[in-house]
N, C-alpha and C. Protein backbone atom coordinates (compact mmCIF):
# COMPACT_ATOMS: atom_id res chain seq x y z
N UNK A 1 7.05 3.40 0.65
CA UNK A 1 8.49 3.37 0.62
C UNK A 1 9.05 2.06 1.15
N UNK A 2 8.13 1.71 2.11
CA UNK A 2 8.85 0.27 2.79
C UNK A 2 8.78 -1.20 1.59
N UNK A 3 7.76 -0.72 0.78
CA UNK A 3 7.73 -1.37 -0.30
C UNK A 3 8.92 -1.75 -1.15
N UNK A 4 9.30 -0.21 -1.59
CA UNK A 4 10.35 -0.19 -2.54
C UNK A 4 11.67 -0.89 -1.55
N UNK A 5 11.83 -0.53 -0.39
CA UNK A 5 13.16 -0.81 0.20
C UNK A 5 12.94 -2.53 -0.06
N UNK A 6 11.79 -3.06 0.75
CA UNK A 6 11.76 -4.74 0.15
C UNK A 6 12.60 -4.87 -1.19
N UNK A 7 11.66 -4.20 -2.60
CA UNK A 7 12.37 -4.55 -3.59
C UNK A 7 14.08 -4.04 -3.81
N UNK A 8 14.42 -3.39 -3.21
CA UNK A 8 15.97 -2.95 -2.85
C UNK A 8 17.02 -3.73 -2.28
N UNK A 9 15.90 -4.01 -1.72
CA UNK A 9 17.18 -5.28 -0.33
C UNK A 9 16.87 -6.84 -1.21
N UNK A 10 16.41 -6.79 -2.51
CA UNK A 10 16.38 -7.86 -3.35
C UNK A 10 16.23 -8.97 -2.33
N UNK A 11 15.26 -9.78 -2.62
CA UNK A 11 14.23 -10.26 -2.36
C UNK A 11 14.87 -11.63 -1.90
N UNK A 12 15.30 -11.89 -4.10
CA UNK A 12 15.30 -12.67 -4.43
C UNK A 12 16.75 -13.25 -3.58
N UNK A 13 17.74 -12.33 -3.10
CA UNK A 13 18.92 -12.73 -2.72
C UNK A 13 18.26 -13.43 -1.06
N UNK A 14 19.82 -14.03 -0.64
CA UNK A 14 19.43 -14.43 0.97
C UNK A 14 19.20 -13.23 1.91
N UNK A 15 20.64 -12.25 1.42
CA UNK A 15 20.54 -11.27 2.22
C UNK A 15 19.02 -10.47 2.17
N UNK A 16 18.04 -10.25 1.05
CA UNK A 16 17.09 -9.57 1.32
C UNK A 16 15.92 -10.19 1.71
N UNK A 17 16.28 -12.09 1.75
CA UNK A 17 15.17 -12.35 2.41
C UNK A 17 15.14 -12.43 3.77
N UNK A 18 16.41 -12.96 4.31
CA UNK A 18 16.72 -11.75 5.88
C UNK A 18 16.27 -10.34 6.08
N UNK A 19 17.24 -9.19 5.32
CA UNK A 19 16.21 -8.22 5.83
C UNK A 19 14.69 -8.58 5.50
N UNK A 20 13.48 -8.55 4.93
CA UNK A 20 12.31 -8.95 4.56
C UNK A 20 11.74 -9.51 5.80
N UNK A 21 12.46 -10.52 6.36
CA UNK A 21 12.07 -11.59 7.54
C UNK A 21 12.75 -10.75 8.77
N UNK A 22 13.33 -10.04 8.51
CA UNK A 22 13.43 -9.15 10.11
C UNK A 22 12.80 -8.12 9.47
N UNK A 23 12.28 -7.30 9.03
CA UNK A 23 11.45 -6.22 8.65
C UNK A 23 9.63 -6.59 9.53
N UNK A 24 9.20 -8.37 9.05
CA UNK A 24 8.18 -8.31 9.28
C UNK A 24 7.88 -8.89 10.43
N UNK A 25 9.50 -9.52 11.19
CA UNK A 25 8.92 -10.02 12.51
C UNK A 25 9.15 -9.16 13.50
N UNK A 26 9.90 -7.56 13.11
CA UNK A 26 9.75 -6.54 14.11
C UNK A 26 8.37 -6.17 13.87
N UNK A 27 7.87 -6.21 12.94
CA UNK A 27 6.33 -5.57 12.99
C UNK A 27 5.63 -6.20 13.54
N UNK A 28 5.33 -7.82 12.93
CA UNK A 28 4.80 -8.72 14.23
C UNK A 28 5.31 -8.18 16.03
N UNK A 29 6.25 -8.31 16.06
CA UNK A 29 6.37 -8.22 17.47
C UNK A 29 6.01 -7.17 17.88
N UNK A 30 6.07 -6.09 17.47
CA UNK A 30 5.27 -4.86 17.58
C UNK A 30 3.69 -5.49 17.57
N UNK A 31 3.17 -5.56 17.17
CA UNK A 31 2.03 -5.49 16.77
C UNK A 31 1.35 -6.45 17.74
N UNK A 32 1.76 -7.34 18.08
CA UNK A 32 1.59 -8.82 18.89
C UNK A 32 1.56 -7.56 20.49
N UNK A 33 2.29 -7.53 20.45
CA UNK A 33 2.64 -6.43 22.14
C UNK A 33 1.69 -5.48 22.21
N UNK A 34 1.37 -4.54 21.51
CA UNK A 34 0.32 -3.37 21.49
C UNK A 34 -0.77 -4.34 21.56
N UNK A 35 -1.39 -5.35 20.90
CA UNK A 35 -2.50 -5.77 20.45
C UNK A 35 -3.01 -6.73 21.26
N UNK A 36 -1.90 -7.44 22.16
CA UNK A 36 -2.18 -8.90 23.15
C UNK A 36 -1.51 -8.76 24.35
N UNK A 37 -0.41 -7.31 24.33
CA UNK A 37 0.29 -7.62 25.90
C UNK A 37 1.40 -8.61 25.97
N UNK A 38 1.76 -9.07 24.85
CA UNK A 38 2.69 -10.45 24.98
C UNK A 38 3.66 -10.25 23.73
N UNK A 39 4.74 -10.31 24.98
CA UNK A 39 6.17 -10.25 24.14
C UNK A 39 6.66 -11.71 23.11
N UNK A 40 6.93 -11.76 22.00
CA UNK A 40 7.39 -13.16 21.52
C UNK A 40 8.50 -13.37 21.93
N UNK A 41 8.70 -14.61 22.15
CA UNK A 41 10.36 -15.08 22.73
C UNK A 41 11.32 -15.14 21.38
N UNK A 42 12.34 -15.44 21.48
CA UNK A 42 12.85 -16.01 20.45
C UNK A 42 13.08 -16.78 19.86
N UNK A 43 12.73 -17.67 20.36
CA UNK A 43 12.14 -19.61 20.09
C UNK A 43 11.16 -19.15 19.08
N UNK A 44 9.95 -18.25 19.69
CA UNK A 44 8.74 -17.93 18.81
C UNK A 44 9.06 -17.34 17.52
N UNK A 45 9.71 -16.03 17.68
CA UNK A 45 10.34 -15.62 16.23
C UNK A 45 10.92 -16.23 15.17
N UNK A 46 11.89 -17.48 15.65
CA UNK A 46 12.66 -18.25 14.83
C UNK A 46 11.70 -19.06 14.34
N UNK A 47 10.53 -19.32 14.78
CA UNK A 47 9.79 -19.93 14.48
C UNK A 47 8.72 -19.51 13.49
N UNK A 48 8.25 -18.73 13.83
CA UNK A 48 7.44 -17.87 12.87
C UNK A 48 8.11 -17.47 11.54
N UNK A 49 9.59 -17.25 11.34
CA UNK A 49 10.27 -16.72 10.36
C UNK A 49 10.60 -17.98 9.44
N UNK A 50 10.52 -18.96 10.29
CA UNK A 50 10.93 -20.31 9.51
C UNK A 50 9.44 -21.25 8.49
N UNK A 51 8.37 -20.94 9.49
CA UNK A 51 7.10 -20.87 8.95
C UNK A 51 6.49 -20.02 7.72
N UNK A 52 7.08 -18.86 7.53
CA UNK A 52 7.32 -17.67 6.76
C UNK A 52 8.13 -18.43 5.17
N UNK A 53 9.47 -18.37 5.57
CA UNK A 53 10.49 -19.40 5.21
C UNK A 53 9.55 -20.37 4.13
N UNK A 54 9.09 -21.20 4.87
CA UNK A 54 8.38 -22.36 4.53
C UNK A 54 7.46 -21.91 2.89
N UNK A 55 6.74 -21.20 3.55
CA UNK A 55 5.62 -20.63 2.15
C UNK A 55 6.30 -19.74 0.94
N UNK A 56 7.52 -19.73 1.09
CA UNK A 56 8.23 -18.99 0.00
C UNK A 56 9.38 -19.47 -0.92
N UNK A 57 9.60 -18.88 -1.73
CA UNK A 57 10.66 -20.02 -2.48
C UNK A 57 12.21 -19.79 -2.26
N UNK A 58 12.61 -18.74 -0.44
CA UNK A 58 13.65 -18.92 -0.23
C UNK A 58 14.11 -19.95 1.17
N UNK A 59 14.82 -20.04 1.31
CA UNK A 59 15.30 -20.97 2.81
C UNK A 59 16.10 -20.15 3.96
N UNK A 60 15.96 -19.88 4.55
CA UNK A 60 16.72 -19.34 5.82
C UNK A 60 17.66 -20.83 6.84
N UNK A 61 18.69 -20.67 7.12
CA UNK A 61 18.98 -22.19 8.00
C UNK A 61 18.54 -21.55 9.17
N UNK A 62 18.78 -22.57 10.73
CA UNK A 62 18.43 -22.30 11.78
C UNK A 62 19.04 -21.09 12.01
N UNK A 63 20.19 -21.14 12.09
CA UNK A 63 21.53 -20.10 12.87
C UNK A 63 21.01 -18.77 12.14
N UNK A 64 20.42 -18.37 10.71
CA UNK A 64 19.80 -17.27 10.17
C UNK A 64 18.41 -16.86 10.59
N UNK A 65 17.67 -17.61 10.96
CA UNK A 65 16.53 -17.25 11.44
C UNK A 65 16.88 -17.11 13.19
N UNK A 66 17.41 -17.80 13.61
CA UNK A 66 17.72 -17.21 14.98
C UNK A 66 18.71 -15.49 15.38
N UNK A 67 19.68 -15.76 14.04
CA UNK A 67 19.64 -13.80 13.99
C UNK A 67 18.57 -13.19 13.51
N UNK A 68 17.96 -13.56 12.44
CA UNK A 68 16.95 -12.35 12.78
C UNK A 68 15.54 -12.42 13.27
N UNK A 69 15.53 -13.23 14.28
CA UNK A 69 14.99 -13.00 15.35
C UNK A 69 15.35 -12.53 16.57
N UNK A 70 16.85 -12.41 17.00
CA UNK A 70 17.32 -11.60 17.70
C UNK A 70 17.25 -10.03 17.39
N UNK A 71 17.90 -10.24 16.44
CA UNK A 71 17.99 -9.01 15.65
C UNK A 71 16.47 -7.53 15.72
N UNK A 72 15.45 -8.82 15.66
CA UNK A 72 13.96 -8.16 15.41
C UNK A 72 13.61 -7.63 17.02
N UNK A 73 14.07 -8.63 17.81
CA UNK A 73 13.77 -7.91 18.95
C UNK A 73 14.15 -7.14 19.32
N UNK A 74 15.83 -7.22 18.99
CA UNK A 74 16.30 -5.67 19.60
C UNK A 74 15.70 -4.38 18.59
N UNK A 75 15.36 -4.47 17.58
CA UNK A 75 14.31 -3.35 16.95
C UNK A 75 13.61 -3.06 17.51
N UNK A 76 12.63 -4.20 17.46
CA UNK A 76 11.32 -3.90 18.17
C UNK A 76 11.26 -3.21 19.63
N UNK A 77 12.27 -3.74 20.82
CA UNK A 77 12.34 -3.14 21.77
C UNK A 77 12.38 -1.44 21.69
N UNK A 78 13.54 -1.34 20.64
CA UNK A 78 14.16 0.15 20.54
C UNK A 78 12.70 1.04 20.41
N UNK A 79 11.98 0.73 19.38
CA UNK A 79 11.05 1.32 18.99
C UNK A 79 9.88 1.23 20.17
N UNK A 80 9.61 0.27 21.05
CA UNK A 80 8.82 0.08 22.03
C UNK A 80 9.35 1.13 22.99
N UNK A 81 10.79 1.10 23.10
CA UNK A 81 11.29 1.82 24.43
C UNK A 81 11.00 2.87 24.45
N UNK A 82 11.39 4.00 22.91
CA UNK A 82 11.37 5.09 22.41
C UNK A 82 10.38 5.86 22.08
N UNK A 83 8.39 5.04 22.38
CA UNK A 83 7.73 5.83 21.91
C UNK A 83 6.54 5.30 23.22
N UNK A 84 5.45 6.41 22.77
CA UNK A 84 4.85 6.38 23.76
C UNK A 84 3.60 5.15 23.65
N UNK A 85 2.62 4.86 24.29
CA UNK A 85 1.71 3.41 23.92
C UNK A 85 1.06 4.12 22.72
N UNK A 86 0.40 5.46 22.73
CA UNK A 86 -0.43 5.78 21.53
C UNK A 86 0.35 5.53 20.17
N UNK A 87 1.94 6.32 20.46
CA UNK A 87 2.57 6.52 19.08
C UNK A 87 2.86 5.25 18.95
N UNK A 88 3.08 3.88 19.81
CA UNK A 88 3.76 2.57 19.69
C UNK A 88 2.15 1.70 18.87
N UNK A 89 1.23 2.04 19.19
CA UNK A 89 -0.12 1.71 18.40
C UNK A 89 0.01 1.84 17.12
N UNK A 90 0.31 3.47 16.69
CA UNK A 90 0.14 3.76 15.03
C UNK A 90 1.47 3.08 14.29
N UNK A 91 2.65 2.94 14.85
CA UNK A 91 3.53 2.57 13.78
C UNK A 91 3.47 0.83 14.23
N UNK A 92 2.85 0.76 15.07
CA UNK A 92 2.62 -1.19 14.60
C UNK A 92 1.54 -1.31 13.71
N UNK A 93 1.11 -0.58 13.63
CA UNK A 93 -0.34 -0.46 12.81
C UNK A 93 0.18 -0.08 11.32
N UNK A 94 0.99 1.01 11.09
CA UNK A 94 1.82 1.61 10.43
C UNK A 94 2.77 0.35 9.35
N UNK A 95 3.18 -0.26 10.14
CA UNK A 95 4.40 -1.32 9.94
C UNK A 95 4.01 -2.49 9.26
N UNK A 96 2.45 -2.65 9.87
CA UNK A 96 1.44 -4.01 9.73
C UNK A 96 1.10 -4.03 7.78
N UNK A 97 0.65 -2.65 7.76
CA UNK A 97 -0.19 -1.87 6.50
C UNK A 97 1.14 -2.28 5.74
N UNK A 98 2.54 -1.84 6.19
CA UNK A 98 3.67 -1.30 5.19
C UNK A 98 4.22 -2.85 4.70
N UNK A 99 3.61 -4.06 5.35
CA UNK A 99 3.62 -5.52 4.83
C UNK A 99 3.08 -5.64 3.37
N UNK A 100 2.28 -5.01 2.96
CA UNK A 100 1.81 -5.25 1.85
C UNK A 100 2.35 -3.87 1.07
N UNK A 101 2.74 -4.80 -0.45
CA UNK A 101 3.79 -3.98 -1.13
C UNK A 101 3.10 -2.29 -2.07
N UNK A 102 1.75 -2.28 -1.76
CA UNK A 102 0.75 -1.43 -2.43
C UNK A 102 1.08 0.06 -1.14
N UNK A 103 1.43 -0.32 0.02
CA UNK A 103 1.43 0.71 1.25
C UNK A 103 2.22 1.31 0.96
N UNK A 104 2.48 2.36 1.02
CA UNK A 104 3.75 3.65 0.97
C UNK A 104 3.71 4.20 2.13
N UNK A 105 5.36 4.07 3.39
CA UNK A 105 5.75 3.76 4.22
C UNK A 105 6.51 4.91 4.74
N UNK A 106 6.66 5.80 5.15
CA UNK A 106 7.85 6.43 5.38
C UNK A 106 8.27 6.33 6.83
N UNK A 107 7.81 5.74 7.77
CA UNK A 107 8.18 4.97 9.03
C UNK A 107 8.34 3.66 8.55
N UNK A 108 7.47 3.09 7.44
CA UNK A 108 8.32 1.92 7.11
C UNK A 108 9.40 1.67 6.29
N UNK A 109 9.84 2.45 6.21
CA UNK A 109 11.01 2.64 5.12
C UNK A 109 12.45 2.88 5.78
N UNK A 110 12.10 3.42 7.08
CA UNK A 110 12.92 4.48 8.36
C UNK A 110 13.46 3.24 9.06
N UNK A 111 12.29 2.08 8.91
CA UNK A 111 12.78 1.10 10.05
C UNK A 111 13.17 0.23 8.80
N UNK A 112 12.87 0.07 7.46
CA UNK A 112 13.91 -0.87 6.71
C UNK A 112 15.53 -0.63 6.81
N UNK A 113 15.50 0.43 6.50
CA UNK A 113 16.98 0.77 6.55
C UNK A 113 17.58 0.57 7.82
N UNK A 114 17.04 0.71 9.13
CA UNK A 114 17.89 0.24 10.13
C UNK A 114 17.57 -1.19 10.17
N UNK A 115 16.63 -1.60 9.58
CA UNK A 115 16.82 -3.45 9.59
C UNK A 115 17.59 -3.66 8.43
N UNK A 116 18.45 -2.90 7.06
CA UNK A 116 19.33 -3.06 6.57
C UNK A 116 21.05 -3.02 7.28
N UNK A 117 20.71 -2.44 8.08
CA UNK A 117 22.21 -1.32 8.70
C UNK A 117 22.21 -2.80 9.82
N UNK A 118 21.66 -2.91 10.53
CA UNK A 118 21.70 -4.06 11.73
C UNK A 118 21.97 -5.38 11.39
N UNK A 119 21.19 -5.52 9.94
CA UNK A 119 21.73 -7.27 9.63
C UNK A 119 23.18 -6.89 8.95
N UNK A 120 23.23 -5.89 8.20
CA UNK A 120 25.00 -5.94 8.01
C UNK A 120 25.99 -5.78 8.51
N UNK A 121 25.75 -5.30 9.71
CA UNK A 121 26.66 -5.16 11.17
C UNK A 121 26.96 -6.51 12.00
N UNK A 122 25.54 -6.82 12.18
CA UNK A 122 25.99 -8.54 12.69
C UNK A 122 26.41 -9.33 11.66
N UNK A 123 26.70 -8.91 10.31
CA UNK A 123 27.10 -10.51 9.06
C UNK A 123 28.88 -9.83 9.22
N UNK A 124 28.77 -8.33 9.51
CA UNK A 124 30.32 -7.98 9.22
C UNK A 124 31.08 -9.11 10.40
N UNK A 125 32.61 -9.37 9.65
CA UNK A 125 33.70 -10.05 10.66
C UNK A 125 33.75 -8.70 11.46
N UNK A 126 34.21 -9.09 12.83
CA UNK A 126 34.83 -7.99 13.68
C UNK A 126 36.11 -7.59 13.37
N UNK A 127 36.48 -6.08 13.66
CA UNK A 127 37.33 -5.74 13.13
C UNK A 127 38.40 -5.78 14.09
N UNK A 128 39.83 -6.27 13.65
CA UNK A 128 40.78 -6.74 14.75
C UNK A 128 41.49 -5.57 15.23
């Protein structure tokens, strides 16, 4: 499912290569934490997403990769805060698998949509 949501949040647009690039650096950061003990900063994320960036045929500017690398952490936290080390194991593990578009996801699909709902909340103007 996390598959299909990729192809949903269109890819090809900016907006879905944002979500896409916060989809996989909450999983990284998940996955990095269960697996090494070590939180990424956000220097690191922006970095990694821009490296990401790099190998693909879309562009993110700085100020976009630094939201969603904010963005990824506050996911990632939520989901760190909210589960226990065993259950925080399987859905980084879960999340890792749901990177490749052949995986069918339904925790990865659970956390696309709130990495849909979160990048359109921070792009909305505030409301006066």
């Amino acid at each position: 499912m996390a598959n299909e949501a990729f192809g949903a949040a269109g890819i090809e647009t900016e907006f879905g290569a944002c979500v896409a690039s916060l989809y996989a650096l909450a999983a990284h950061r998940l996955d990095t934490f269960y697996e090494h003990g070590h939180w990424m900063t956000p220097a690191q994320g922006a970095t990694l997403c821009a490296e990401w960036a790099g190998r693909s045929q879309y562009k993110l500017s700085l100020q976009e990769r630094k939201l969603v690398s904010a963005l990824s952490d506050d996911i990632a936290r939520q989901i760190r805060d909210s589960l226990s080390r065993e259950a925080g194991l399987f859905t980084a593990h879960e999340l890792m698998e749901s990177l490749d578009p052949r995986h069918v996801s339904e925790i990865g699909a659970s956390i696309m949509e709130e990495c849909v709902r979160q990048l359109k909340a921070a792009q909305s103007p505030p409301e006066a």
